[in-house]
C-alpha atoms as a PDB file:
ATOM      1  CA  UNK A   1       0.000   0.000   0.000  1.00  0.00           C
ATOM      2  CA  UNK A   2       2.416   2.154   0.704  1.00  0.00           C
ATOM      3  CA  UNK A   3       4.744   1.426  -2.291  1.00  0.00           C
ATOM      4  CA  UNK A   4       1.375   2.361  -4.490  1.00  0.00           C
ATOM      5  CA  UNK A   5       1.200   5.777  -2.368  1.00  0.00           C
ATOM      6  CA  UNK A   6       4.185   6.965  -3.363  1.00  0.00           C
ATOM      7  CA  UNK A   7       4.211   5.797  -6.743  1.00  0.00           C
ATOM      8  CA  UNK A   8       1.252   7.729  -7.110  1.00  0.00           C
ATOM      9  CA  UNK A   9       2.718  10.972  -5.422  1.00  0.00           C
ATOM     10  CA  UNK A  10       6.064  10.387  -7.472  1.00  0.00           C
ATOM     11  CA  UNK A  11       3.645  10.269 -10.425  1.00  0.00           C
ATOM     12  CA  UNK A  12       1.865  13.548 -10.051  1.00  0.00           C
ATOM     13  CA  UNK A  13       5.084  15.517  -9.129  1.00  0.00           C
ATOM     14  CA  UNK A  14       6.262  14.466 -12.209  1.00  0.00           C
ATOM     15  CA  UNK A  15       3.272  15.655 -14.558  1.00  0.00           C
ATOM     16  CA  UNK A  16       3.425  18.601 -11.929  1.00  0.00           C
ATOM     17  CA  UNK A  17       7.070  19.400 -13.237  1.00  0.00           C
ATOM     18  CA  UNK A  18       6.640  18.474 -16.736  1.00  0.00           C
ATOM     19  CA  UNK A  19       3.663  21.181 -17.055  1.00  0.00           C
ATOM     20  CA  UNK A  20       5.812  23.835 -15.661  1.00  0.00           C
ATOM     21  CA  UNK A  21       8.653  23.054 -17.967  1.00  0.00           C
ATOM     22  CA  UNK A  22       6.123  22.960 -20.532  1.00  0.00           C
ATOM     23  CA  UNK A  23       4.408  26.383 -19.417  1.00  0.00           C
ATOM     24  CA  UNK A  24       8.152  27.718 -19.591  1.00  0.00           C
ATOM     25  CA  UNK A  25       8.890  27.313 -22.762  1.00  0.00           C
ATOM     26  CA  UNK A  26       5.984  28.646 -24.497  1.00  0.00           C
ATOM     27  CA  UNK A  27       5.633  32.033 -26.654  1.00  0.00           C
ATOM     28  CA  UNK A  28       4.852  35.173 -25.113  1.00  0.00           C
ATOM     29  CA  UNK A  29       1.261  36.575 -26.474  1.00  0.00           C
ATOM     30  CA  UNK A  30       1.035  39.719 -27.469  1.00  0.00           C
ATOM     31  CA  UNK A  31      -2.314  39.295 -29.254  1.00  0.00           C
ATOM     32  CA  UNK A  32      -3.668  42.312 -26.764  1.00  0.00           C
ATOM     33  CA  UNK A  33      -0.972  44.533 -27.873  1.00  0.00           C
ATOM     34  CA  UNK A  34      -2.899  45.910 -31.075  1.00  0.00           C
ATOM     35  CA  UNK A  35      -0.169  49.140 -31.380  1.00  0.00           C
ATOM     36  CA  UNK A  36       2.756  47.120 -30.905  1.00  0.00           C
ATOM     37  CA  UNK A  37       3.658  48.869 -27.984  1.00  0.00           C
ATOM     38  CA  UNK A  38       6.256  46.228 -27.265  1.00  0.00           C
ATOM     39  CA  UNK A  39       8.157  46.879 -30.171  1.00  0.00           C
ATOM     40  CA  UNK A  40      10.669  49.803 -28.785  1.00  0.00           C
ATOM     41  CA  UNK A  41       9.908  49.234 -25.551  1.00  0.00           C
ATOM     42  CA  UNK A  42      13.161  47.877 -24.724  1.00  0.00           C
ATOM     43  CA  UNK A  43      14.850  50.963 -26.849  1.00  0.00           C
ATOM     44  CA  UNK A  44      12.976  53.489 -25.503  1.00  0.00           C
ATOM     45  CA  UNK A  45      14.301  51.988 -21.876  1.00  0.00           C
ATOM     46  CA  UNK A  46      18.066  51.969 -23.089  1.00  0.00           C
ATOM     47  CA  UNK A  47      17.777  55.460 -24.336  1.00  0.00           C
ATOM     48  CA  UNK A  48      20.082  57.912 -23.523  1.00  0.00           C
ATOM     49  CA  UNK A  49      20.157  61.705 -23.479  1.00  0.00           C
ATOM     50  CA  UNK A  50      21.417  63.032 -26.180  1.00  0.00           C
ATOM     51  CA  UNK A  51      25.206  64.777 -26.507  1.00  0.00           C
ATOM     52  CA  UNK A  52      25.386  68.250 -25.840  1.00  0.00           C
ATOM     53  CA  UNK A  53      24.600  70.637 -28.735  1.00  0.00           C
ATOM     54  CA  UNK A  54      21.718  67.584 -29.968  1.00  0.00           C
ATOM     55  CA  UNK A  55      18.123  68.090 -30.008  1.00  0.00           C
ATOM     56  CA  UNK A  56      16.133  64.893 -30.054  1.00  0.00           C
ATOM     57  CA  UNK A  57      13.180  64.595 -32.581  1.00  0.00           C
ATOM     58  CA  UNK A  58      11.194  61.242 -32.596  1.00  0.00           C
ATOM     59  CA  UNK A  59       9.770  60.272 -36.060  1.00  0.00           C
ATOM     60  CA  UNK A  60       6.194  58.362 -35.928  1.00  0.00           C
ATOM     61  CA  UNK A  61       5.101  56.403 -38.672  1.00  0.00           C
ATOM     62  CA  UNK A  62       4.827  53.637 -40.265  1.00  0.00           C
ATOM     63  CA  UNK A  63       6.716  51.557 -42.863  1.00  0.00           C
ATOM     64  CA  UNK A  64       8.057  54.796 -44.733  1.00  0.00           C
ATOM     65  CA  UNK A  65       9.752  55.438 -41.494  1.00  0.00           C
ATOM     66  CA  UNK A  66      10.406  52.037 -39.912  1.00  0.00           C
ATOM     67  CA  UNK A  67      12.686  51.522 -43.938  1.00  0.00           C
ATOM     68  CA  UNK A  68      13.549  54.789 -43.914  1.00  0.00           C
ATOM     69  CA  UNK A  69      16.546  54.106 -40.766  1.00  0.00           C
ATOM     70  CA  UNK A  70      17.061  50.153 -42.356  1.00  0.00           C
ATOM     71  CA  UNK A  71      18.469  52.513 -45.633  1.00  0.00           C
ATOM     72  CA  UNK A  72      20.244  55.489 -44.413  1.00  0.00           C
ATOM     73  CA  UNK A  73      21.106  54.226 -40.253  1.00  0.00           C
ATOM     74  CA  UNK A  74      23.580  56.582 -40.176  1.00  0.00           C
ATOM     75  CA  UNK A  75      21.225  59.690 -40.829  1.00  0.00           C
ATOM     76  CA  UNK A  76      19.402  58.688 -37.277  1.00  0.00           C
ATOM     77  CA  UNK A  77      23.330  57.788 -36.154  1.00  0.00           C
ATOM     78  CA  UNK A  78      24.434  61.004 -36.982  1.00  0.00           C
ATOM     79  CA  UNK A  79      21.994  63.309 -35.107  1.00  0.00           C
ATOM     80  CA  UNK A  80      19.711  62.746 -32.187  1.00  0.00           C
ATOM     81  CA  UNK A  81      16.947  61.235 -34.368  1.00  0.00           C
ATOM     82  CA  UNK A  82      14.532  58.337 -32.905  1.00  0.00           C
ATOM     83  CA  UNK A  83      12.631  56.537 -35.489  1.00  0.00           C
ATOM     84  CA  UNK A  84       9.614  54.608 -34.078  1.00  0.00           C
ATOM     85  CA  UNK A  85       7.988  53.285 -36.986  1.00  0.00           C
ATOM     86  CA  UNK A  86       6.184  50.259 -37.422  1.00  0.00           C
ATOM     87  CA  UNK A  87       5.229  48.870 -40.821  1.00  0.00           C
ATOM     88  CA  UNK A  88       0.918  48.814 -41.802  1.00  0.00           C
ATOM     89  CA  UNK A  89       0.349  51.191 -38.466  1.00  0.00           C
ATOM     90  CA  UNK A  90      -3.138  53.316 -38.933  1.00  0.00           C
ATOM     91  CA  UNK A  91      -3.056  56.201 -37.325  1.00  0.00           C
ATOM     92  CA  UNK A  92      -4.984  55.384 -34.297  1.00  0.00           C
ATOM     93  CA  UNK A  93      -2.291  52.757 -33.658  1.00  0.00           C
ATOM     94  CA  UNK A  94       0.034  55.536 -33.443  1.00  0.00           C
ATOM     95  CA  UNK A  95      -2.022  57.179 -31.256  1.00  0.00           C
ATOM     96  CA  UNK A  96      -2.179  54.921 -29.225  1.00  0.00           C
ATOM     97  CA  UNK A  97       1.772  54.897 -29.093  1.00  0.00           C
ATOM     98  CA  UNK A  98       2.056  58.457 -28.668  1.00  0.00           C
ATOM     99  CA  UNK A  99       2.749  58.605 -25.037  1.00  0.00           C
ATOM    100  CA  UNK A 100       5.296  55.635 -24.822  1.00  0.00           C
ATOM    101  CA  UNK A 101       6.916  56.308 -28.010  1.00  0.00           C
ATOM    102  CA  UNK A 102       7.034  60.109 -27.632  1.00  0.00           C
ATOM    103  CA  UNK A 103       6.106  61.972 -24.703  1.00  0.00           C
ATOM    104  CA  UNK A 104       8.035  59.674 -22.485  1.00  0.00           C
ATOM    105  CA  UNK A 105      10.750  60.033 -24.417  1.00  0.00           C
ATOM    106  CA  UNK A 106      10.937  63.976 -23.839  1.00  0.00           C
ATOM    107  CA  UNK A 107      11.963  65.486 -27.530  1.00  0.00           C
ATOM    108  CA  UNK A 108      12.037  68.759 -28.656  1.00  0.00           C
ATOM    109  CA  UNK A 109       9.879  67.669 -31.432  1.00  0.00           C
ATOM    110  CA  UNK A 110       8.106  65.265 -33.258  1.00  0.00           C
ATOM    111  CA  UNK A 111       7.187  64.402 -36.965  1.00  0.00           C
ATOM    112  CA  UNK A 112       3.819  62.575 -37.509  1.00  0.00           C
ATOM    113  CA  UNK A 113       3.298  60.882 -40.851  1.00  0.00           C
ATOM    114  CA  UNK A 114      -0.171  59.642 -40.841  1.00  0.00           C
ATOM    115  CA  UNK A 115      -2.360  58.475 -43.302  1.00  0.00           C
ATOM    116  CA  UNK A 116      -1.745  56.181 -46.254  1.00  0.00           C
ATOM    117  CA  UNK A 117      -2.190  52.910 -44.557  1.00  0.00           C
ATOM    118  CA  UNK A 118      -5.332  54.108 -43.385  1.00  0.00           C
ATOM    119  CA  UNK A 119      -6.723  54.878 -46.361  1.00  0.00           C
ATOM    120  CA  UNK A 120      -5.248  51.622 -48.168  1.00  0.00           C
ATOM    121  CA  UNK A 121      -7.767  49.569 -46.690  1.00  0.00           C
ATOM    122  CA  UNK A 122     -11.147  49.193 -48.617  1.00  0.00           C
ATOM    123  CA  UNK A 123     -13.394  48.537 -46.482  1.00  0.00           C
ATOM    124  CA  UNK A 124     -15.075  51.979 -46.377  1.00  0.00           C
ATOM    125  CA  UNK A 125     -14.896  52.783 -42.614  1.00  0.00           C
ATOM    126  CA  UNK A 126     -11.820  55.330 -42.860  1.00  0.00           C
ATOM    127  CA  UNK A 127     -12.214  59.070 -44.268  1.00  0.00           C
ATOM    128  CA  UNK A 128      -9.939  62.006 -44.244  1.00  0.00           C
ATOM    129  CA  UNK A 129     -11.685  63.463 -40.732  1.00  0.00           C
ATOM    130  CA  UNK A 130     -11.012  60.343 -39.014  1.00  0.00           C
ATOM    131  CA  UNK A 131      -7.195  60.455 -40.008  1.00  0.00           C
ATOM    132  CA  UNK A 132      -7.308  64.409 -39.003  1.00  0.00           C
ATOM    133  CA  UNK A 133      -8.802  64.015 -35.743  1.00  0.00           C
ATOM    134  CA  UNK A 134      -5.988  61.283 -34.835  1.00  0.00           C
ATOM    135  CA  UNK A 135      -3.237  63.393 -36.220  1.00  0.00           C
ATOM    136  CA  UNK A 136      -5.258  66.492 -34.289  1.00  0.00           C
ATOM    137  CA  UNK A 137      -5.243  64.388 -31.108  1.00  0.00           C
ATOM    138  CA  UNK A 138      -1.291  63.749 -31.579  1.00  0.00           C
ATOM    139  CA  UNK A 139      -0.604  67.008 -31.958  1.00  0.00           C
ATOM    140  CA  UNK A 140      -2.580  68.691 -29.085  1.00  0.00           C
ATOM    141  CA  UNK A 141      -0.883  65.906 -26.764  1.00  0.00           C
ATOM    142  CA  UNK A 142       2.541  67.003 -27.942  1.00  0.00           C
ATOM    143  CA  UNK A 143       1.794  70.784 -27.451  1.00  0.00           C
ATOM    144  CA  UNK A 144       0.849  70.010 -23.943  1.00  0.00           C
ATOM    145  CA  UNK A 145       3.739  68.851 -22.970  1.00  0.00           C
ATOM    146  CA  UNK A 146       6.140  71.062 -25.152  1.00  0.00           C
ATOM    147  CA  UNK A 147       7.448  68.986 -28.101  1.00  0.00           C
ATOM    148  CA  UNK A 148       7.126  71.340 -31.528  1.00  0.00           C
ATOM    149  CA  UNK A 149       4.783  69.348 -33.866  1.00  0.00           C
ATOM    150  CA  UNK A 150       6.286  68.462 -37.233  1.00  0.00           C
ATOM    151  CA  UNK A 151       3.089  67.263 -39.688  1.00  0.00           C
ATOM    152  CA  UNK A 152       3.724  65.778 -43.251  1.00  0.00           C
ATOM    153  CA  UNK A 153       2.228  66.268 -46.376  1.00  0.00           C
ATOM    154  CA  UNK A 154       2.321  62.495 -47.888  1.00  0.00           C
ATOM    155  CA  UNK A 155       4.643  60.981 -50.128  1.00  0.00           C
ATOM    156  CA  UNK A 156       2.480  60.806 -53.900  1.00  0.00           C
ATOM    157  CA  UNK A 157       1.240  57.134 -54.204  1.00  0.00           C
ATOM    158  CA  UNK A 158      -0.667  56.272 -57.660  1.00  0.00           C
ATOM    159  CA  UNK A 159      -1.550  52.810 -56.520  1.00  0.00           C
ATOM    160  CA  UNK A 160      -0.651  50.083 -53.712  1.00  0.00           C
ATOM    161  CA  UNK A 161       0.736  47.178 -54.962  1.00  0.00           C
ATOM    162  CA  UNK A 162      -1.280  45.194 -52.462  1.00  0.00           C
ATOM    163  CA  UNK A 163      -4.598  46.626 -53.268  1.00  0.00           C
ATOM    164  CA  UNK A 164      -4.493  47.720 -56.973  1.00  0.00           C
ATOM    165  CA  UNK A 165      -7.978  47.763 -56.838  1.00  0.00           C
ATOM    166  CA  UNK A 166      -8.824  50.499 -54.850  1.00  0.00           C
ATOM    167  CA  UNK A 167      -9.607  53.401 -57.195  1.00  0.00           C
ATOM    168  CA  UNK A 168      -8.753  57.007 -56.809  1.00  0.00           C
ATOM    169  CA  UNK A 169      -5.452  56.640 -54.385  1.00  0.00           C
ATOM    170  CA  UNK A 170      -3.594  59.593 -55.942  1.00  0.00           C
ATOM    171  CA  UNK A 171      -6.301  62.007 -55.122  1.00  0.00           C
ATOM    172  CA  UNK A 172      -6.875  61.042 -52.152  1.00  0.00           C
ATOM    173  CA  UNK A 173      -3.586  61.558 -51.203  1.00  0.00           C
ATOM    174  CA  UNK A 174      -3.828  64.987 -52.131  1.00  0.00           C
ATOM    175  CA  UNK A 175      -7.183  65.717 -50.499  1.00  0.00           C
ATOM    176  CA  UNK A 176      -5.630  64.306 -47.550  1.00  0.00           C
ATOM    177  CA  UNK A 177      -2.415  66.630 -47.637  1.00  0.00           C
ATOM    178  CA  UNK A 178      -4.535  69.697 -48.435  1.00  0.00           C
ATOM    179  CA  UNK A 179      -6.226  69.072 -44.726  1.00  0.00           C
ATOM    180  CA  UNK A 180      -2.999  68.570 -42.601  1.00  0.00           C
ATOM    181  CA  UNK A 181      -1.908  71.527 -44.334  1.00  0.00           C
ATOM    182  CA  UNK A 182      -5.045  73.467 -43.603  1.00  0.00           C
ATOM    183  CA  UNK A 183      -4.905  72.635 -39.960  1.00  0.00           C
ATOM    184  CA  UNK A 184      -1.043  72.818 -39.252  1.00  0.00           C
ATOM    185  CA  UNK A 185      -1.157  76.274 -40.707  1.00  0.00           C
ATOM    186  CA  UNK A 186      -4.120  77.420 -38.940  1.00  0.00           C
ATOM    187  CA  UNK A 187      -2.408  76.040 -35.444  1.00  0.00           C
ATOM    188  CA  UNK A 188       1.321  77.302 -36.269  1.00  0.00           C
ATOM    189  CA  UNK A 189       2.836  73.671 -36.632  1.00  0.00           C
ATOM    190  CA  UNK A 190       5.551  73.279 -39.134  1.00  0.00           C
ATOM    191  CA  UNK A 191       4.670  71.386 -42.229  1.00  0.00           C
ATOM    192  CA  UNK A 192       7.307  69.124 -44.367  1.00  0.00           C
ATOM    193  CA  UNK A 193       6.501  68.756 -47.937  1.00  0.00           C
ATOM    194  CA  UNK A 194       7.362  65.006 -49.035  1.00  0.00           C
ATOM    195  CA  UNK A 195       4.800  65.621 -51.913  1.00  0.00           C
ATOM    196  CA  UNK A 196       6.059  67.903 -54.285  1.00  0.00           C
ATOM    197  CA  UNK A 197       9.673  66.859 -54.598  1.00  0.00           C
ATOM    198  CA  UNK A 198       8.684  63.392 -55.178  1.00  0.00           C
ATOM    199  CA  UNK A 199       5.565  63.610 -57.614  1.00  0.00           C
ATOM    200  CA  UNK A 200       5.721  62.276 -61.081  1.00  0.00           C
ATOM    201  CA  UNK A 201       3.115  63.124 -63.946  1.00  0.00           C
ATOM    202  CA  UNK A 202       0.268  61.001 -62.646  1.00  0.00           C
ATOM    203  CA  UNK A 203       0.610  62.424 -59.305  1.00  0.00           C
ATOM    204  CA  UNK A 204       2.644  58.712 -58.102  1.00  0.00           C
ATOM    205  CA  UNK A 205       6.146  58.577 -56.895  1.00  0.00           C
ATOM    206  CA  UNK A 206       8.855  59.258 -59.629  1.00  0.00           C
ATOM    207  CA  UNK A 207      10.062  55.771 -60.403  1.00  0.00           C
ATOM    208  CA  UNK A 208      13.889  56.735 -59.665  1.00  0.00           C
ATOM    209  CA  UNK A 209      13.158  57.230 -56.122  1.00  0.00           C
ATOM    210  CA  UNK A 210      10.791  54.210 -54.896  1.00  0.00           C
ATOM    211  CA  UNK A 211      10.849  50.318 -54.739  1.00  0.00           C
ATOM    212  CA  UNK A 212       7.320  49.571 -55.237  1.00  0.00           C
ATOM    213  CA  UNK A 213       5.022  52.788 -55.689  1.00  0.00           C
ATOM    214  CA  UNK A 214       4.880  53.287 -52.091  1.00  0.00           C
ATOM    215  CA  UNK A 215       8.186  53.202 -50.046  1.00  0.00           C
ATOM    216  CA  UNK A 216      11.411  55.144 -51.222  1.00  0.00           C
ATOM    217  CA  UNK A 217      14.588  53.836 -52.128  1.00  0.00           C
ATOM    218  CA  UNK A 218      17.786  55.508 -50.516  1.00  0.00           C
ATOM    219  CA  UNK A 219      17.707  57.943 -53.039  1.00  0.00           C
ATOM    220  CA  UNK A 220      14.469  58.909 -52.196  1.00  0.00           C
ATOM    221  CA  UNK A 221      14.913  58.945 -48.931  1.00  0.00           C
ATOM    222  CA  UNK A 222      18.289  61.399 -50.005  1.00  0.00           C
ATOM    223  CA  UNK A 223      15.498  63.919 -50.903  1.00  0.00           C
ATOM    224  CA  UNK A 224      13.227  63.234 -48.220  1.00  0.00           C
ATOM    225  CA  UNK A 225      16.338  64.196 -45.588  1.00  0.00           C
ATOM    226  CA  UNK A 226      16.911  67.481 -47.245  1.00  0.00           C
ATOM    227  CA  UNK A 227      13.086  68.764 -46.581  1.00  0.00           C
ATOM    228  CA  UNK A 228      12.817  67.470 -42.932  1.00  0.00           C
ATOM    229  CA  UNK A 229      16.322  69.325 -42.385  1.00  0.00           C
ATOM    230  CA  UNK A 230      14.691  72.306 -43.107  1.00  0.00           C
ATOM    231  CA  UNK A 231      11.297  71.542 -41.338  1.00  0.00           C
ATOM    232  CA  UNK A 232      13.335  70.601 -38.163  1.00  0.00           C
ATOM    233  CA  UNK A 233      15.506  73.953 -38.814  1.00  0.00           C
ATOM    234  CA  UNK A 234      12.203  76.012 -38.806  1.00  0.00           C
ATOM    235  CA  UNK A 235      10.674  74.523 -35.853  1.00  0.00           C
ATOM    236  CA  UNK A 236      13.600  74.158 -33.378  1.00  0.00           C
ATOM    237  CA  UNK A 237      16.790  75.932 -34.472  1.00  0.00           C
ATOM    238  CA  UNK A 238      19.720  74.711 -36.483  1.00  0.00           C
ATOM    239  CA  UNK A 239      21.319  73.159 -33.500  1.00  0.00           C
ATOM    240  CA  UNK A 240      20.331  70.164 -33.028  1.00  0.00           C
END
């Protein structure tokens, strides 16, 4: 009897430690984290202050951004740049960053590229207000707490590769960028112009600066650098 006790108890601490180990080893979920606010979590905890003469400016976006620092590192390298963006974000995903990837990370300023992936989707439930009032919210919490707002007129995009039938991209790109421009101009924020220097003759990206349509290639990005020095000149000072 008592042999069969503790064979038993042996038994059940040993599916006891086998679930544990099992338990151990699986994946972390981050199916609740719908703005990928675990993504520069780490970074944004290893940060540093910047070196003297250096004014930090975070860059919020999406994929334009995210590729934007995987081409041309050592433009972020080389000044106190901090590129948080994350590839397909919406804009109330980057809302929803805006305080962790941001405001806790005390800039002088901040650029907010919103838009296109929002209005990729065809589904029928996003319109140029809802993208304002995101960017609107973004840029009221960054006033509050003192970072300059930096708001972008979009790069041209004739159509995305991944949804070549939606109709009508190009102008609403442009509808789009007449409204941030409207409303940064009416509230004082500085405005970059990614548009112009990169529009072709259908109102798309001129073929010698993208990959696909969409995303710039380093020479694009090359022109893309020279605007935002100027934006970030106008709305901080040149030393940076």
């Amino acid at each position: 009897m008592k042999i069969k006790i503790f064979l038993l108890l042996l038994t059940l601490s040993s599916t006891s430690l086998f679930a544990q180990q099992g338990n151990s080893s699986q994946k972390e979920d981050f199916s609740d984290d719908w703005a990928a606010l675990s993504k520069y979590q780490k970074e944004n905890d290893a940060l540093k202050e910047p070196t003297k003469g250096k004014k930090r400016v975070v860059f919020l976006g999406s994929s334009i951004f995210e590729f934007w620092k995987q081409k041309d590192p050592e433009y972020f390298a080389n000044n106190a740049y901090v590129d948080r963006g994350i590839s397909g974000q919406i804009s109330p995903q980057l809302l929803i960053r805006f305080r962790q990837d941001v405001i806790n990370l005390n800039p002088r300023a901040v650029i907010i590229l919103a838009g296109s992936n929002d209005l990729a989707g065809n589904k029928g439930h996003v319109s140029n207000e809802t993208v304002l009032n995101n960017i609107k919210s973004m840029a009221e919490l960054a006033r509050k707490h003192h970072i300059k707002v930096i708001l972008c007129k979009y790069l041209p995009i004739y159509e995305y590769p991944w949804n070549k039938n939606l109709q009508g991209v190009a102008d609403g790109i442009i509808s789009l960028n007449k409204e941030i421009a409207a409303y940064a101009n009416a509230n004082r924020f500085t405005v970059i112009d990614y548009w112009t220097p990169l529009v072709d003759e259908r109102n798309g990206q001129k073929a010698e600066f993208t990959t696909d349509g969409v995303h710039p290639n380093l020479a694009g990005y090359k022109v893309m650098e020279k605007v935002t020095e100027i934006a970030i000149d106008k709305a901080i000072g040149k030393r940076r």
